[in-house]
C-alpha atoms as a PDB file:
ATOM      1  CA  UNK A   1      -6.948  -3.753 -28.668  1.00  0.00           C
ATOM      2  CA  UNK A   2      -9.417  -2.286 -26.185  1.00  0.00           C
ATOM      3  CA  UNK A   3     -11.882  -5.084 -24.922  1.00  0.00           C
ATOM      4  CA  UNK A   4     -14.733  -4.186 -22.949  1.00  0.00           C
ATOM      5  CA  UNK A   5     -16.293  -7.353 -21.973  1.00  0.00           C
ATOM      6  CA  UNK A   6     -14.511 -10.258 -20.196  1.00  0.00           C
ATOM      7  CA  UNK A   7     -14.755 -13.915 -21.514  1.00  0.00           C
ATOM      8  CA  UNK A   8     -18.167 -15.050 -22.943  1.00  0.00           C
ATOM      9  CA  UNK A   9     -19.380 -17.450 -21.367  1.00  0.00           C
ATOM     10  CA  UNK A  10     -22.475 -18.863 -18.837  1.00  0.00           C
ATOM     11  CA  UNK A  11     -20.333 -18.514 -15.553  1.00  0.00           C
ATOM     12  CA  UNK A  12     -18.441 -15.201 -16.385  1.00  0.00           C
ATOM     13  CA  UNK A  13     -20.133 -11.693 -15.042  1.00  0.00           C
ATOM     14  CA  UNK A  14     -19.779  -8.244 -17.305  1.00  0.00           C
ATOM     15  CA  UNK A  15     -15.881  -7.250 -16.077  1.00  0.00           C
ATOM     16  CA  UNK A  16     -14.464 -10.866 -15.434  1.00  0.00           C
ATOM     17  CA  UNK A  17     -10.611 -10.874 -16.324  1.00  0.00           C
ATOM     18  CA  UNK A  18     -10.480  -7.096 -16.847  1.00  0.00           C
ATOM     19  CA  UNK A  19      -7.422  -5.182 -15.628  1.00  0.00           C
ATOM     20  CA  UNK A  20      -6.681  -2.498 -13.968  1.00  0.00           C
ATOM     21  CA  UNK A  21      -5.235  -1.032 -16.729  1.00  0.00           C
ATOM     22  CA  UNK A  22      -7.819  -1.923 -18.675  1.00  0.00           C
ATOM     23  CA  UNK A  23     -10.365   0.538 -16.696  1.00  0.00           C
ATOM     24  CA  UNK A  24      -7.624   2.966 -16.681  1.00  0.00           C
ATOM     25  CA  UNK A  25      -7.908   2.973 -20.767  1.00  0.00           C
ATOM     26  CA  UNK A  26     -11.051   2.811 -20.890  1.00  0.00           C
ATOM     27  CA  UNK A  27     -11.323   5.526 -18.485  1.00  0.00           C
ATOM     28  CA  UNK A  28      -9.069   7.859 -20.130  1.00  0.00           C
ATOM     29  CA  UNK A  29     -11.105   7.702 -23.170  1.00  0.00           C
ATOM     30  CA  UNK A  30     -14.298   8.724 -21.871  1.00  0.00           C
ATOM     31  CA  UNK A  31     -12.257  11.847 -20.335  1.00  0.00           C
ATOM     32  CA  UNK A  32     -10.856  12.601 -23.576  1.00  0.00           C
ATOM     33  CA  UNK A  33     -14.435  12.501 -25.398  1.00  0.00           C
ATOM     34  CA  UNK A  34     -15.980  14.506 -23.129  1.00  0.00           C
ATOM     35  CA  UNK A  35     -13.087  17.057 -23.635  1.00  0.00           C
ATOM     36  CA  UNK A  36     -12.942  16.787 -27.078  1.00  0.00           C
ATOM     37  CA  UNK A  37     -16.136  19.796 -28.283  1.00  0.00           C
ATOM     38  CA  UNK A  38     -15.162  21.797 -25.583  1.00  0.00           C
ATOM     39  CA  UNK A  39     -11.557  21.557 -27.233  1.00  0.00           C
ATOM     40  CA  UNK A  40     -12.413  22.016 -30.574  1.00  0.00           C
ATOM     41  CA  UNK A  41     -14.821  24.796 -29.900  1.00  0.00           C
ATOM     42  CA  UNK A  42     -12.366  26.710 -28.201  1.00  0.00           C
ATOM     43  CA  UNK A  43      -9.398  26.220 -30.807  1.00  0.00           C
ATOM     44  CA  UNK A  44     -11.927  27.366 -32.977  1.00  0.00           C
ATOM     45  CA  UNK A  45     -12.595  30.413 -31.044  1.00  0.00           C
ATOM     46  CA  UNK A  46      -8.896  31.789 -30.916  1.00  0.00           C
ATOM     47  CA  UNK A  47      -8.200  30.785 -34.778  1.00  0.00           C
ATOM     48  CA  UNK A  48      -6.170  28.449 -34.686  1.00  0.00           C
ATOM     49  CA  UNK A  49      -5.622  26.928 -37.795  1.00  0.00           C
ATOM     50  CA  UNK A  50      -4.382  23.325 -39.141  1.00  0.00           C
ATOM     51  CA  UNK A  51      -0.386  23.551 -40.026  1.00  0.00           C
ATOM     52  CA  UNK A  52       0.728  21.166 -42.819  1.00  0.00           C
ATOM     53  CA  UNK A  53       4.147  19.892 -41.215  1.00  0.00           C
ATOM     54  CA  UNK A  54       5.057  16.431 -40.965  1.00  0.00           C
ATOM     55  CA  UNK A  55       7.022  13.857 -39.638  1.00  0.00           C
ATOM     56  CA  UNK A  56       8.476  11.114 -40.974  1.00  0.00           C
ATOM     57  CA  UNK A  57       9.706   8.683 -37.779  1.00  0.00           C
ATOM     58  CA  UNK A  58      11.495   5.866 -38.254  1.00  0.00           C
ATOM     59  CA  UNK A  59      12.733   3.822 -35.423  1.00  0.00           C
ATOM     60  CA  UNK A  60      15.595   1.435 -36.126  1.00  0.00           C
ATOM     61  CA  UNK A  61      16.761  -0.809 -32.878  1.00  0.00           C
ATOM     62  CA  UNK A  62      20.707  -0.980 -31.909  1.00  0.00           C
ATOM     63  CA  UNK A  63      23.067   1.152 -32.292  1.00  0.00           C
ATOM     64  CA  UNK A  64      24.519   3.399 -29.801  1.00  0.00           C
ATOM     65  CA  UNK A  65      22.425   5.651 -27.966  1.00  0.00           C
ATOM     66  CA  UNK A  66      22.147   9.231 -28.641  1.00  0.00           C
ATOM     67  CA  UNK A  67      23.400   9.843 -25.120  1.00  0.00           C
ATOM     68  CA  UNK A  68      27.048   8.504 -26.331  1.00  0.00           C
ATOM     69  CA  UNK A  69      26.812  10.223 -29.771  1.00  0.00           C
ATOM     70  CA  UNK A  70      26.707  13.975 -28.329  1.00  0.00           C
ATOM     71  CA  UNK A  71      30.093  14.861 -28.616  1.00  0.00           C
ATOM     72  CA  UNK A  72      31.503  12.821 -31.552  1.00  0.00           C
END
Protein backbone atom coordinates (compact mmCIF):
# COMPACT_ATOMS: atom_id res chain seq x y z
CA UNK A 1 0.00 0.00 0.00
CA UNK A 2 1.39 3.33 -1.18
CA UNK A 3 1.08 6.01 1.68
CA UNK A 4 1.77 9.46 0.97
CA UNK A 5 1.53 11.19 4.19
CA UNK A 6 3.45 10.24 7.38
CA UNK A 7 1.64 9.80 10.80
CA UNK A 8 -1.24 12.26 11.60
CA UNK A 9 -0.69 13.95 14.15
CA UNK A 10 0.06 17.79 15.80
CA UNK A 11 3.96 17.24 16.00
CA UNK A 12 4.49 15.27 12.67
CA UNK A 13 5.48 17.47 9.34
CA UNK A 14 4.11 16.30 5.61
CA UNK A 15 6.99 13.31 4.94
CA UNK A 16 7.65 12.20 8.66
CA UNK A 17 8.47 8.33 8.68
CA UNK A 18 8.61 8.10 4.87
CA UNK A 19 11.26 5.90 3.26
CA UNK A 20 13.45 6.00 0.87
CA UNK A 21 11.80 3.57 -0.92
CA UNK A 22 8.84 5.06 -0.41
CA UNK A 23 9.89 8.28 -2.65
CA UNK A 24 11.41 5.87 -4.95
CA UNK A 25 7.64 4.40 -5.56
CA UNK A 26 6.18 7.19 -5.52
CA UNK A 27 8.61 8.53 -7.88
CA UNK A 28 8.42 5.86 -10.34
CA UNK A 29 4.82 6.42 -10.69
CA UNK A 30 4.78 9.89 -11.63
CA UNK A 31 7.47 8.78 -14.43
CA UNK A 32 5.27 6.16 -15.59
CA UNK A 33 2.12 8.63 -15.87
CA UNK A 34 3.78 11.05 -17.59
CA UNK A 35 4.92 8.29 -20.08
CA UNK A 36 1.86 6.69 -20.30
CA UNK A 37 -0.13 9.16 -23.56
CA UNK A 38 2.99 9.48 -25.12
CA UNK A 39 3.00 5.51 -24.99
CA UNK A 40 -0.29 4.89 -25.95
CA UNK A 41 -0.30 7.43 -28.69
CA UNK A 42 2.53 5.98 -30.25
CA UNK A 43 1.38 2.18 -30.04
CA UNK A 44 -1.46 3.58 -31.57
CA UNK A 45 0.43 5.09 -34.33
CA UNK A 46 2.30 1.84 -35.54
CA UNK A 47 -1.01 -0.45 -35.08
CA UNK A 48 -0.41 -2.32 -32.68
CA UNK A 49 -3.18 -4.18 -31.60
CA UNK A 50 -4.38 -5.97 -28.19
CA UNK A 51 -3.45 -9.96 -28.40
CA UNK A 52 -5.83 -12.22 -26.40
CA UNK A 53 -3.13 -14.67 -24.79
CA UNK A 54 -3.02 -15.49 -21.30
CA UNK A 55 -1.38 -16.78 -18.49
CA UNK A 56 -2.36 -18.74 -15.92
CA UNK A 57 0.67 -18.58 -13.02
CA UNK A 58 0.59 -20.48 -10.23
CA UNK A 59 3.35 -20.46 -7.76
CA UNK A 60 3.59 -23.42 -5.40
CA UNK A 61 6.66 -23.17 -2.68
CA UNK A 62 9.17 -26.34 -2.23
CA UNK A 63 10.13 -28.58 -4.31
CA UNK A 64 13.30 -28.78 -6.13
CA UNK A 65 14.38 -26.04 -8.16
CA UNK A 66 14.18 -25.97 -11.81
CA UNK A 67 17.95 -25.60 -11.87
CA UNK A 68 18.21 -29.46 -10.59
CA UNK A 69 15.28 -30.65 -12.79
CA UNK A 70 17.07 -29.84 -16.30
CA UNK A 71 18.37 -33.00 -17.10
CA UNK A 72 16.04 -35.57 -15.45
Amino acid sequence: MLTIYGPQDKTSRFCDGQSRRDFLKIGGMVMGGLALPQLLAAEARAGIGKSHKAIINIFLPGGPPHQDMWDL
